[in-house]
Protein backbone atom coordinates (compact mmCIF):
# COMPACT_ATOMS: atom_id res chain seq x y z
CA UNK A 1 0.00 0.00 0.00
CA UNK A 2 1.21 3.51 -0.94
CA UNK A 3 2.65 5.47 2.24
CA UNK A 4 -0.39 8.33 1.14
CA UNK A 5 -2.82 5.63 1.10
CA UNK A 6 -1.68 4.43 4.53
CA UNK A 7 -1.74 7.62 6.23
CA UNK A 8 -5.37 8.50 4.62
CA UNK A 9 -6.83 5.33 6.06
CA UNK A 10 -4.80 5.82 9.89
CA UNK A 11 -6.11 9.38 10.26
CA UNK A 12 -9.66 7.67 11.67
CA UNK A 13 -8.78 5.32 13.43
CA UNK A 14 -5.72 7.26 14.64
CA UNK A 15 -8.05 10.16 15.48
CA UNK A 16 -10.91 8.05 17.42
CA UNK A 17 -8.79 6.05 19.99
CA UNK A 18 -8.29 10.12 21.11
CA UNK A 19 -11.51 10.96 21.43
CA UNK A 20 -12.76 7.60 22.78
CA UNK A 21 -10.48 7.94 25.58
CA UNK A 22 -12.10 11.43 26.07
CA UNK A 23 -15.21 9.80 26.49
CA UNK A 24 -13.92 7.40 28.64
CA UNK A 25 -12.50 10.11 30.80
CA UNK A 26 -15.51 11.92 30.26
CA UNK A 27 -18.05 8.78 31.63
CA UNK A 28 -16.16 8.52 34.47
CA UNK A 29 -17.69 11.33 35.81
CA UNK A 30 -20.72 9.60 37.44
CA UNK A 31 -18.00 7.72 39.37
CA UNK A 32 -15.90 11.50 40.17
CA UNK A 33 -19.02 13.42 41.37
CA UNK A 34 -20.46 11.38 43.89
CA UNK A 35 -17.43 12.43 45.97
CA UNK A 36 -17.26 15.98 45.18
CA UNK A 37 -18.74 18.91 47.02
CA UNK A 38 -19.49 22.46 47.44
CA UNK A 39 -17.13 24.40 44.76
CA UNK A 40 -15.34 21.76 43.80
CA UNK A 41 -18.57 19.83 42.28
CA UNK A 42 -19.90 23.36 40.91
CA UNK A 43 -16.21 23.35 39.23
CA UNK A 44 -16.34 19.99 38.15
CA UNK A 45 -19.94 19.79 37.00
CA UNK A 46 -18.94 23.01 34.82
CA UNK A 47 -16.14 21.13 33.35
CA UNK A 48 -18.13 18.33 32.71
CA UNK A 49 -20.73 20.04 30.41
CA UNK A 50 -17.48 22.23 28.51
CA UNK A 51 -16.38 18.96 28.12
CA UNK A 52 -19.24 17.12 26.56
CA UNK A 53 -20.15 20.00 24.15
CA UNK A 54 -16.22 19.46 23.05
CA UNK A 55 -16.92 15.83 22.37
CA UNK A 56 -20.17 16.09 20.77
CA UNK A 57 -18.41 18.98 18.21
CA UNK A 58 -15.06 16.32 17.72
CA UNK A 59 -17.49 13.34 17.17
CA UNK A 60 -19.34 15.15 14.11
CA UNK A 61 -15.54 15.95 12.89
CA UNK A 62 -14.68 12.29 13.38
CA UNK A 63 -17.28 10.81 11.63
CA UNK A 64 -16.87 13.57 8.76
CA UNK A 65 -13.20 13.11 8.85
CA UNK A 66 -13.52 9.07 8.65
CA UNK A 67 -16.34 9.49 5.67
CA UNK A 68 -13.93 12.11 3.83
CA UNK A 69 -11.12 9.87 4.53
CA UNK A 70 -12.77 6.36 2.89
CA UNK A 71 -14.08 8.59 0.42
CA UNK A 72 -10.25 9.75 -0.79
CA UNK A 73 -8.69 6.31 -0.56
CA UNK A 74 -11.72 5.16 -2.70
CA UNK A 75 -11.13 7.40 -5.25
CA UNK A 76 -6.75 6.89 -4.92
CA UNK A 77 -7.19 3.19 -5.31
CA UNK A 78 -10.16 2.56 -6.86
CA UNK A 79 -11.01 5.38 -9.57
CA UNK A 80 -14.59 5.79 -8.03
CA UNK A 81 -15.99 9.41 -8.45
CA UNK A 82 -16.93 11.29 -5.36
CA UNK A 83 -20.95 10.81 -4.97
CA UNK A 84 -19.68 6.76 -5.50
CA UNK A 85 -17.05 7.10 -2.94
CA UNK A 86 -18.77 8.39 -0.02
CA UNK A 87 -20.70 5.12 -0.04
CA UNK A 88 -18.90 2.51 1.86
CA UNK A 89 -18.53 -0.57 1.14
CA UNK A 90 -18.52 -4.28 2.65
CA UNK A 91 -18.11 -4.32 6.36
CA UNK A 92 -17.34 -0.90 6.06
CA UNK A 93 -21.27 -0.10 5.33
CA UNK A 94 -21.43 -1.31 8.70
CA UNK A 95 -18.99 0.46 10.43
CA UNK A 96 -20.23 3.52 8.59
CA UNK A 97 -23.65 2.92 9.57
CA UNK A 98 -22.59 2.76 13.08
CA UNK A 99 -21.05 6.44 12.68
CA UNK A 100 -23.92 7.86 11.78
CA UNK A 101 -26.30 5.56 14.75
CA UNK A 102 -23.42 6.97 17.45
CA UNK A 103 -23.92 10.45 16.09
CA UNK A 104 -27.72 9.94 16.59
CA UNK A 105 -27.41 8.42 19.76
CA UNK A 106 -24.54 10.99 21.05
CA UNK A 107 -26.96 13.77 20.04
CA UNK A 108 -29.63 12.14 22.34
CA UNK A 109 -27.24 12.27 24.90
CA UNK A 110 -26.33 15.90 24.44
CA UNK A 111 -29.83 17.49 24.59
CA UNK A 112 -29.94 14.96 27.70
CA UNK A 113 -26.97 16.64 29.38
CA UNK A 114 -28.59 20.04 28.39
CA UNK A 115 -32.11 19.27 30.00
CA UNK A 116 -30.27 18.15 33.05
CA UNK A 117 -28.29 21.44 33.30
CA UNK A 118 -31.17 23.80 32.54
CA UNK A 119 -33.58 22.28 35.30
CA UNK A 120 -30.98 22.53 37.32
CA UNK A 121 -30.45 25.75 36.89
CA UNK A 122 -34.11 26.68 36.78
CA UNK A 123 -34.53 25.00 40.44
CA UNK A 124 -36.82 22.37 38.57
CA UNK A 125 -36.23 18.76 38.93
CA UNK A 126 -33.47 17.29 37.39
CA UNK A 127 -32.64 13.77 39.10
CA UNK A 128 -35.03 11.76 36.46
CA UNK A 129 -33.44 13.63 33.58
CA UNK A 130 -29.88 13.34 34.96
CA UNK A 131 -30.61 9.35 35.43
CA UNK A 132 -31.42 9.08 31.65
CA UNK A 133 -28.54 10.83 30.41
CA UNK A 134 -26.15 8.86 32.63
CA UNK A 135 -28.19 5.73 30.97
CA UNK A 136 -27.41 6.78 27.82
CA UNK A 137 -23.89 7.36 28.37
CA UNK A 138 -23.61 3.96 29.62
CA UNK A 139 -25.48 2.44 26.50
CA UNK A 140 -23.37 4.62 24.74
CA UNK A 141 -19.99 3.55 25.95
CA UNK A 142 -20.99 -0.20 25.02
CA UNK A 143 -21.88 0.61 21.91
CA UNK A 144 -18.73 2.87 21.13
CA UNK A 145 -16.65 -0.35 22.47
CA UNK A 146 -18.96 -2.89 19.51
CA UNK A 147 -17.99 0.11 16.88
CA UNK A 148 -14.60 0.22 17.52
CA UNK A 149 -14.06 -3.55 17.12
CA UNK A 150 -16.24 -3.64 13.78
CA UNK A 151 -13.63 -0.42 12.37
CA UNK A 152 -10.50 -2.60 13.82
CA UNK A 153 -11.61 -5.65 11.64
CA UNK A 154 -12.57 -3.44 8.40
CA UNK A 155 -9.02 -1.67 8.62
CA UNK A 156 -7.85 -5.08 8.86
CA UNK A 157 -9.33 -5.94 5.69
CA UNK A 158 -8.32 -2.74 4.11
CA UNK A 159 -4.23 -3.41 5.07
CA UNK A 160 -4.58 -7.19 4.57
């Protein structure tokens, strides 16, 4: 495989072990807060939400990046044109659909995190919407963990 070709395809996958581990760090929080109070959890919880919005904006860029990225090593190796390119292929259909599902499902758990933070800061209730969101997360996280795999075995393919 040409050294271009190489780097093309490793910019994903490269790219997503980063901000999976951010989400990691991220879904760790539910573990963090319990033990934090007064300022420090104010601080923290503040973080927390900075932090998600980050994520949700580097997932999009991700999943663009890793559709842009197939799409130019299609049209290197293959001769596709561009509208034929940005289709996957083979198990990569799969992993592609699974991009777009986590973007769905990561949006979910946005608007989630912004509920929770707005009846909060309304004085409403927020303990039932805070329990979804950390459901979701955890759904989430499994899933992320499913995708991964399913992209390890198509860049297998790809190299093989």
């Amino acid at each position: 495989m040409d050294p271009v070709d190489l780097v093309i395809i490793l910019l994903h996958p490269i790219a997503a072990i980063f901000v999976i581990g951010w989400m990691l760090r991220q879904h760790r929080w539910r573990q963090r807060g319990r033990i934090l109070k007064g300022d420090e959890r104010k601080d923290a919880v503040h973080s927390h939400e900075k932090q998600g919005h980050r994520i949700y904006i580097m997932a999009w860029i991700l999943v663009i990046g890793g559709f842009a990225a197939n799409a130019t090593h299609r049209i290197r190796t293959e001769g596709v044109d561009l509208p034929q390119a940005l289709l996957p292929t083979g198990a990569g259909g799969l992993h592609a659909g699974g991009g777009v599902l986590g973007l769905i499902l990561l949006t979910y758990l946005w608007q989630r995190g912004r509920n929770v933070k707005r009846l909060r800061e309304s004085g409403e209730s927020w303990s039932t919407e805070k329990n979804r969101h950390g459901r979701a997360s955890d759904a989430i996280m499994l899933l992320i963990v499913i995708h991964a795999f399913l992209g390890f075995l198509w860049l297998l393919q790809l190299l093989i």
